[in-house]
PDB file of N, CA and C in Angstrom:
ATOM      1  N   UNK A   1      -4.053  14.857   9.532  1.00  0.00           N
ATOM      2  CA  UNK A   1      -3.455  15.014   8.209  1.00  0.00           C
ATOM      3  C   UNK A   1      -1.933  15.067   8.370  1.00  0.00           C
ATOM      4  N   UNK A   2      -1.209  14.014   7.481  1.00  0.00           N
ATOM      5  CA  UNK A   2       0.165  14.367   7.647  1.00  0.00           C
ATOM      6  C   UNK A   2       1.101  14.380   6.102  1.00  0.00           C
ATOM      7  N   UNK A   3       1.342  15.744   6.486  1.00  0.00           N
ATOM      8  CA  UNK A   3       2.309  16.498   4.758  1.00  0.00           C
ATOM      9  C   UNK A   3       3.399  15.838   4.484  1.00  0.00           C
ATOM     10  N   UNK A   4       3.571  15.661   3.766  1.00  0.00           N
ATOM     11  CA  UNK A   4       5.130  15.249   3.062  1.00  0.00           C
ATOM     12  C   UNK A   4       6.098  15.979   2.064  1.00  0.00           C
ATOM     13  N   UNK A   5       6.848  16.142   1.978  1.00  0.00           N
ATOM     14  CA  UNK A   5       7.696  16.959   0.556  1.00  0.00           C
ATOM     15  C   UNK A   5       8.538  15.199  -0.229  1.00  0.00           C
ATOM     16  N   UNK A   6       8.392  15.393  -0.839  1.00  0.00           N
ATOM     17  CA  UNK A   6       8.841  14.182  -2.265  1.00  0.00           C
ATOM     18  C   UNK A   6       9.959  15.379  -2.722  1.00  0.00           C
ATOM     19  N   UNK A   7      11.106  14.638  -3.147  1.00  0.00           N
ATOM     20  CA  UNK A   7      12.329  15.314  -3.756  1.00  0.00           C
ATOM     21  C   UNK A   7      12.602  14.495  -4.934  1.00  0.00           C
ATOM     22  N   UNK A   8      12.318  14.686  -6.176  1.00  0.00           N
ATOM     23  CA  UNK A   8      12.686  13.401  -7.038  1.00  0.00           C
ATOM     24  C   UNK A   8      13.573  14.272  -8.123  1.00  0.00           C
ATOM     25  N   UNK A   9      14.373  12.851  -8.520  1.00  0.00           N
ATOM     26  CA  UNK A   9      15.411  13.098  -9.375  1.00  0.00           C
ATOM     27  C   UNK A   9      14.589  12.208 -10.537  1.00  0.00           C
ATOM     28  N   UNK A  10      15.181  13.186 -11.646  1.00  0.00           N
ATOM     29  CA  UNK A  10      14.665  12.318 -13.108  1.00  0.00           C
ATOM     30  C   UNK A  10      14.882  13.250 -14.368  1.00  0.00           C
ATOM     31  N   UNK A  11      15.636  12.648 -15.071  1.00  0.00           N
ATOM     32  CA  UNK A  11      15.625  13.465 -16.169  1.00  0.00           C
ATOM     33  C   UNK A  11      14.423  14.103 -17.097  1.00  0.00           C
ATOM     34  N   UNK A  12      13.513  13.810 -17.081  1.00  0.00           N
ATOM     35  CA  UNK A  12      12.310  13.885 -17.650  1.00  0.00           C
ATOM     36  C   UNK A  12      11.577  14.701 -17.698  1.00  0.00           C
ATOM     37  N   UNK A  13      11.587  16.142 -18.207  1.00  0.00           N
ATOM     38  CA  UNK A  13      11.017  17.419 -18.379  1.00  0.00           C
ATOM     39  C   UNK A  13       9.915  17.834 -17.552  1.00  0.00           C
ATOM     40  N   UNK A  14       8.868  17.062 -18.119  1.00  0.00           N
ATOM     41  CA  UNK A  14       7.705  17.059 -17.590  1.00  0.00           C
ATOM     42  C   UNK A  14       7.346  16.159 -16.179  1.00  0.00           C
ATOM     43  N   UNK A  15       8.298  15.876 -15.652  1.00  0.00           N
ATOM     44  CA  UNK A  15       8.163  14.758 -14.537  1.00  0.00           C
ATOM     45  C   UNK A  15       7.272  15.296 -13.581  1.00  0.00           C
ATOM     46  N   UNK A  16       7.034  16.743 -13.378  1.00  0.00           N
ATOM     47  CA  UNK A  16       6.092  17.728 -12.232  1.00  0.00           C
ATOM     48  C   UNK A  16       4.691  17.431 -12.838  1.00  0.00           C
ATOM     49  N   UNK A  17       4.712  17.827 -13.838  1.00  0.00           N
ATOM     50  CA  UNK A  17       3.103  17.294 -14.100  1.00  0.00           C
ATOM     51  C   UNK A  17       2.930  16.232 -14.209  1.00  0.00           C
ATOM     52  N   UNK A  18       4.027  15.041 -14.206  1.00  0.00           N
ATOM     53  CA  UNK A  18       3.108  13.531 -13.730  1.00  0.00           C
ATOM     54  C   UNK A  18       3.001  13.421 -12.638  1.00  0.00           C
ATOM     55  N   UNK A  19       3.531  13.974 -11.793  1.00  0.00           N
ATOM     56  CA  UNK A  19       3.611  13.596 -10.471  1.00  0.00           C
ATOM     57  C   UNK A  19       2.571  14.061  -9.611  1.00  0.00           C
ATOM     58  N   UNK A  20       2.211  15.552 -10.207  1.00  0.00           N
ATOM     59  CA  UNK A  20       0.376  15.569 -10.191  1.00  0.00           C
ATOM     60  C   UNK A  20      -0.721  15.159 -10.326  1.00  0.00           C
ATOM     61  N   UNK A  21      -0.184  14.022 -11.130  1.00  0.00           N
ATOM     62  CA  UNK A  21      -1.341  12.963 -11.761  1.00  0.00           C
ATOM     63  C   UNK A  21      -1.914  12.056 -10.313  1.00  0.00           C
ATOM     64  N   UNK A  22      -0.981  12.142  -9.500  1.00  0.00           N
ATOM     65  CA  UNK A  22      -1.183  10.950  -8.029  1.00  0.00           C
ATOM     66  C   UNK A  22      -1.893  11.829  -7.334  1.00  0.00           C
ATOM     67  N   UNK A  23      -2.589  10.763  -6.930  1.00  0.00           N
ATOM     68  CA  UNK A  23      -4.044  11.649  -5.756  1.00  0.00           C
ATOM     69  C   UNK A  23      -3.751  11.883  -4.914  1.00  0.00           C
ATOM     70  N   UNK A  24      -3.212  11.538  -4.084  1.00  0.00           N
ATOM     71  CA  UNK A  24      -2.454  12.373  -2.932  1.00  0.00           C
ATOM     72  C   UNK A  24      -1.165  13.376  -2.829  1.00  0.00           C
ATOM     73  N   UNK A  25      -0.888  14.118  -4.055  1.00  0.00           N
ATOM     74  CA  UNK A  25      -0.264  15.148  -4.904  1.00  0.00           C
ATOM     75  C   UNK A  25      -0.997  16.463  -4.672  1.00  0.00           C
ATOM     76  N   UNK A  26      -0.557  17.118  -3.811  1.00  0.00           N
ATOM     77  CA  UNK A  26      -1.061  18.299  -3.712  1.00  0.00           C
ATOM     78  C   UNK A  26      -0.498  19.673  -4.541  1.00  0.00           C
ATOM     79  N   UNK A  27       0.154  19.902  -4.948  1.00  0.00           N
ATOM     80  CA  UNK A  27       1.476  20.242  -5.949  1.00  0.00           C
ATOM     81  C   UNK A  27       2.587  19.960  -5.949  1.00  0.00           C
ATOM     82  N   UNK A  28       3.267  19.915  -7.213  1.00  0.00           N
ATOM     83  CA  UNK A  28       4.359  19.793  -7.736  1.00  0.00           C
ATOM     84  C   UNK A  28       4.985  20.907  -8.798  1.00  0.00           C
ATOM     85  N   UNK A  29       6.352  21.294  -8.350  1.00  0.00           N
ATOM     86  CA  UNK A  29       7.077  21.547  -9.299  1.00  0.00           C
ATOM     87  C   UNK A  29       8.680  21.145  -9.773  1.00  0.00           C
ATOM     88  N   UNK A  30       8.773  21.854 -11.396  1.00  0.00           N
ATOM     89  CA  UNK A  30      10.276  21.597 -11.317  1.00  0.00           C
ATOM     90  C   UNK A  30      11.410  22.311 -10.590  1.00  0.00           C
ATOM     91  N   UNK A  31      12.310  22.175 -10.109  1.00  0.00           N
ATOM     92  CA  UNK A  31      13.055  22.782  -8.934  1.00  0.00           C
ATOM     93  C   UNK A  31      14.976  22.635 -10.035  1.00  0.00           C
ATOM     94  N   UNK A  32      15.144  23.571  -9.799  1.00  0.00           N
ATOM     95  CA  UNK A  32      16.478  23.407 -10.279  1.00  0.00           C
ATOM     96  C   UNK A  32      17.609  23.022  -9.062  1.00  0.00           C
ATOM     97  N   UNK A  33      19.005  22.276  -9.464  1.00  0.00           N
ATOM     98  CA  UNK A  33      19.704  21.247  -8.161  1.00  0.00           C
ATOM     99  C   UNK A  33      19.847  20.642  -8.019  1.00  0.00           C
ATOM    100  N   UNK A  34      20.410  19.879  -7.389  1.00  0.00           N
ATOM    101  CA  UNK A  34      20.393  18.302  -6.869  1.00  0.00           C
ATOM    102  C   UNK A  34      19.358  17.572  -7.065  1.00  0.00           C
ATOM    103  N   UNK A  35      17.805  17.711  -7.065  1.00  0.00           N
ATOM    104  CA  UNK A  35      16.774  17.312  -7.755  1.00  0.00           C
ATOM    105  C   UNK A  35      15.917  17.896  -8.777  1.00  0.00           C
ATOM    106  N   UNK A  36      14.842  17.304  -9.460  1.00  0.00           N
ATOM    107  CA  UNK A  36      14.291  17.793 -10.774  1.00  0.00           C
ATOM    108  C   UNK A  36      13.150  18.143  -9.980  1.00  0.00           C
ATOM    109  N   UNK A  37      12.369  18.001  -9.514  1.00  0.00           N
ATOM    110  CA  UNK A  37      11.069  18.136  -8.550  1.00  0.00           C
ATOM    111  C   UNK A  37      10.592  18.025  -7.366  1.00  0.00           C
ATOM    112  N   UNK A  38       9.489  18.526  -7.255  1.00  0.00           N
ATOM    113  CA  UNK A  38       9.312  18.389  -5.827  1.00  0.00           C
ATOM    114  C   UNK A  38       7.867  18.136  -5.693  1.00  0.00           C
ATOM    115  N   UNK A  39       7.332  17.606  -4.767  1.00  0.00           N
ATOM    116  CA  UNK A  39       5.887  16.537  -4.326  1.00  0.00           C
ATOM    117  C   UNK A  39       5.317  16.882  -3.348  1.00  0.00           C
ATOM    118  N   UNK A  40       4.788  17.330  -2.888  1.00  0.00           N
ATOM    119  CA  UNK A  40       3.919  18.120  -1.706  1.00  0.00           C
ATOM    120  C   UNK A  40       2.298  17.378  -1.587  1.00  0.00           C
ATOM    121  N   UNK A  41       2.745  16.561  -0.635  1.00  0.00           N
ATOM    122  CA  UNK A  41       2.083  15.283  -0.321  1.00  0.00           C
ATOM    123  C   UNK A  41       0.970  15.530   0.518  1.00  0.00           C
ATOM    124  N   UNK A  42      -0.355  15.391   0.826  1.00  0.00           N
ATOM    125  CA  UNK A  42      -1.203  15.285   2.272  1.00  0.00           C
ATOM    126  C   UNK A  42      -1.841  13.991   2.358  1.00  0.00           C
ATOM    127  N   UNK A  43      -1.887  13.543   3.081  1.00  0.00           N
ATOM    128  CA  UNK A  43      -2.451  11.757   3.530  1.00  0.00           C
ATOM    129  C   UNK A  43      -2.980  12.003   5.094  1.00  0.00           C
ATOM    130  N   UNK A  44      -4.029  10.857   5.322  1.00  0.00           N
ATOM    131  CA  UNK A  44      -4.173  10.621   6.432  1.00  0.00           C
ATOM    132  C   UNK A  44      -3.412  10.399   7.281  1.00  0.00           C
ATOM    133  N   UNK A  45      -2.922   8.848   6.979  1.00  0.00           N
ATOM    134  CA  UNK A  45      -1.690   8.385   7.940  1.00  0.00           C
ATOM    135  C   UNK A  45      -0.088   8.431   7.474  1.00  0.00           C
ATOM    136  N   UNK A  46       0.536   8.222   8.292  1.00  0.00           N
ATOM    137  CA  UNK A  46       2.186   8.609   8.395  1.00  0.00           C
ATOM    138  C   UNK A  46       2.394   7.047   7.110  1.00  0.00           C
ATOM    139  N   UNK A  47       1.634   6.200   7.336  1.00  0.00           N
ATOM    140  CA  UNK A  47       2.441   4.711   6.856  1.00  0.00           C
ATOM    141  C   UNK A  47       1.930   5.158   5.153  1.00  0.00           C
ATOM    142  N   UNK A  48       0.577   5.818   4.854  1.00  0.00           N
ATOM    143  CA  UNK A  48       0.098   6.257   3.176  1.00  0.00           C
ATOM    144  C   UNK A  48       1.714   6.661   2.664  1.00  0.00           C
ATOM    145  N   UNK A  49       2.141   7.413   3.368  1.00  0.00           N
ATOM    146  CA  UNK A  49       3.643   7.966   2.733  1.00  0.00           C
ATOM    147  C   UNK A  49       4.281   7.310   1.852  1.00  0.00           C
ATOM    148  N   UNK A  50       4.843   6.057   2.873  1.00  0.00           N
ATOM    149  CA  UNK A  50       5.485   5.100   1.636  1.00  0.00           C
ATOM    150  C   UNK A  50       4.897   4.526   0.314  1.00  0.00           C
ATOM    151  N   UNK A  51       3.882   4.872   0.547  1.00  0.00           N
ATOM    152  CA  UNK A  51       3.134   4.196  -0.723  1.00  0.00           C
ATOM    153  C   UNK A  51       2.686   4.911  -1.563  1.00  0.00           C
ATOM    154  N   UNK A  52       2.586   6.485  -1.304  1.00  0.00           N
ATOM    155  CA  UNK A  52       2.559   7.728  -2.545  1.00  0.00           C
ATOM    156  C   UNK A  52       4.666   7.533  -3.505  1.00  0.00           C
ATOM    157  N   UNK A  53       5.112   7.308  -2.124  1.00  0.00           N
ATOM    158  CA  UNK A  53       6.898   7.320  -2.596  1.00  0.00           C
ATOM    159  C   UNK A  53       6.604   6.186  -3.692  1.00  0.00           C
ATOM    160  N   UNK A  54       6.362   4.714  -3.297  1.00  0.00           N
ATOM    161  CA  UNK A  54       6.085   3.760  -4.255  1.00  0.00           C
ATOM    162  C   UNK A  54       6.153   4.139  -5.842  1.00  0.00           C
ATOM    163  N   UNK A  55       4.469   4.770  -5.598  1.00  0.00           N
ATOM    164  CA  UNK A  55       4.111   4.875  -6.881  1.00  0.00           C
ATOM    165  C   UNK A  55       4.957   6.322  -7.162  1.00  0.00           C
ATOM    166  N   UNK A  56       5.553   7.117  -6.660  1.00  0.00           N
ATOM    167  CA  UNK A  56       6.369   7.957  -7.811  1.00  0.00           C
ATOM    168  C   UNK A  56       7.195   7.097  -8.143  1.00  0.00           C
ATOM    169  N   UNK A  57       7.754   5.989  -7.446  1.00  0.00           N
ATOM    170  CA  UNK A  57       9.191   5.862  -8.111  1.00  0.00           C
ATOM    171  C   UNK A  57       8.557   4.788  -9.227  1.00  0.00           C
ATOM    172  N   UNK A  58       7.367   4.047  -9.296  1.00  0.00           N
ATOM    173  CA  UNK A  58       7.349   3.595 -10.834  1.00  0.00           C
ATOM    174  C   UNK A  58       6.743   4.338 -11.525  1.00  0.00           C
ATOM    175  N   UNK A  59       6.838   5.995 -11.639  1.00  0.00           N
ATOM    176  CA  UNK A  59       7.360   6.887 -12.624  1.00  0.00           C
ATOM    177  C   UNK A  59       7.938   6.226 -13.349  1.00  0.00           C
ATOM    178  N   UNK A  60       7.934   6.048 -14.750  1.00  0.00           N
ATOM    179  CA  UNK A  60       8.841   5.905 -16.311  1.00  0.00           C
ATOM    180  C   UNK A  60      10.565   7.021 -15.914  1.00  0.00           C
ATOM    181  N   UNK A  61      11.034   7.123 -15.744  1.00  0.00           N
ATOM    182  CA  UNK A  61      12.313   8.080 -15.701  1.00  0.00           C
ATOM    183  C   UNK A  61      12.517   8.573 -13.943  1.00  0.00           C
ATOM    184  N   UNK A  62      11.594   8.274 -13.185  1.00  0.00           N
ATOM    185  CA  UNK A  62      12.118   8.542 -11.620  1.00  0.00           C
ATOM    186  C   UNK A  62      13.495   7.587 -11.691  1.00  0.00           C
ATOM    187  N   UNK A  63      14.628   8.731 -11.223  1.00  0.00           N
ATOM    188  CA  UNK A  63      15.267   7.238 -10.708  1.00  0.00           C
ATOM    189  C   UNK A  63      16.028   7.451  -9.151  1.00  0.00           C
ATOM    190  N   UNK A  64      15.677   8.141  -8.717  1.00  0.00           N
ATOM    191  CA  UNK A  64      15.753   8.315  -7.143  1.00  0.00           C
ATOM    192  C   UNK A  64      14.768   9.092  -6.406  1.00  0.00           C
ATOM    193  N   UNK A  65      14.336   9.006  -5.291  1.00  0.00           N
ATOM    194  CA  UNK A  65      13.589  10.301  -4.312  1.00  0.00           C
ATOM    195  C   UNK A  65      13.915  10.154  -3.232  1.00  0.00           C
ATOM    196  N   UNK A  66      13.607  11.220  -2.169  1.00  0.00           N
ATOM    197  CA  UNK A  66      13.851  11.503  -0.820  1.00  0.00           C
ATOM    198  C   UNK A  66      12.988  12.490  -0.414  1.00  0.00           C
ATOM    199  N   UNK A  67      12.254  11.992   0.684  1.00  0.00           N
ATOM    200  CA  UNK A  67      11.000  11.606   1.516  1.00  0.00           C
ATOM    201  C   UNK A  67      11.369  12.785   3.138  1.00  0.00           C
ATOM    202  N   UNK A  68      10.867  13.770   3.146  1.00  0.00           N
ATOM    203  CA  UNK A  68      11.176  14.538   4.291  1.00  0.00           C
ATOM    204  C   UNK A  68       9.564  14.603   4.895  1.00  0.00           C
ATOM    205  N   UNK A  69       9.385  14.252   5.961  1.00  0.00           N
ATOM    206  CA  UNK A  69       7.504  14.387   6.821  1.00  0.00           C
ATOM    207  C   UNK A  69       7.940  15.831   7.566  1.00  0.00           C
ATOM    208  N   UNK A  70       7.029  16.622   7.240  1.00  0.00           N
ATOM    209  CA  UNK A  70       6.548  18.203   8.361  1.00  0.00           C
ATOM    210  C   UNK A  70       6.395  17.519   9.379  1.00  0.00           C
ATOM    211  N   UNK A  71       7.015  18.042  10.455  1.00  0.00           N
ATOM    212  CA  UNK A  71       7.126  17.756  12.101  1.00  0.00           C
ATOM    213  C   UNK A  71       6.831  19.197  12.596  1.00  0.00           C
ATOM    214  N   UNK A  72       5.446  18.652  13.659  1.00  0.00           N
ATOM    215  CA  UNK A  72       4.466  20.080  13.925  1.00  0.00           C
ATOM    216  C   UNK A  72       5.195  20.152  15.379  1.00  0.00           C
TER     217      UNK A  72
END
């Protein structure tokens, strides 16, 4: 199993509870700062990553993220 944290920027209130909507979304919240939320990712493989990032960023109002992997 490998975790991820999602950092997304977006004006969009509710952007934490869409971002829950993705199945490999383990929670999310809104975070006050430099970003609006945050994505707490679990996947099998290291490469699923980019492709949970994907689909946040065609989120309606994502308009940046940054992608940090837990190193055990």
């Amino acid at each position: 199993m490998v975790r991820a944290i999602i950092l997304v920027n977006s004006p969009k209130k509710l952007i934490a509870a869409r971002l829950k909507k993705i199945l490999s979304v383990t929670d999310s919240f809104p975070t006050s700062g430099q970003f609006d939320a945050v994505a707490i990712i679990d996947v099998d493989q290291l490469a699923q990553i980019k492709e949970v990032a994907n689909q946040i960023q065609k989120i309606s109002g994502v308009e940046r993220t940054e992608t940090m992997v837990e190193v055990q």
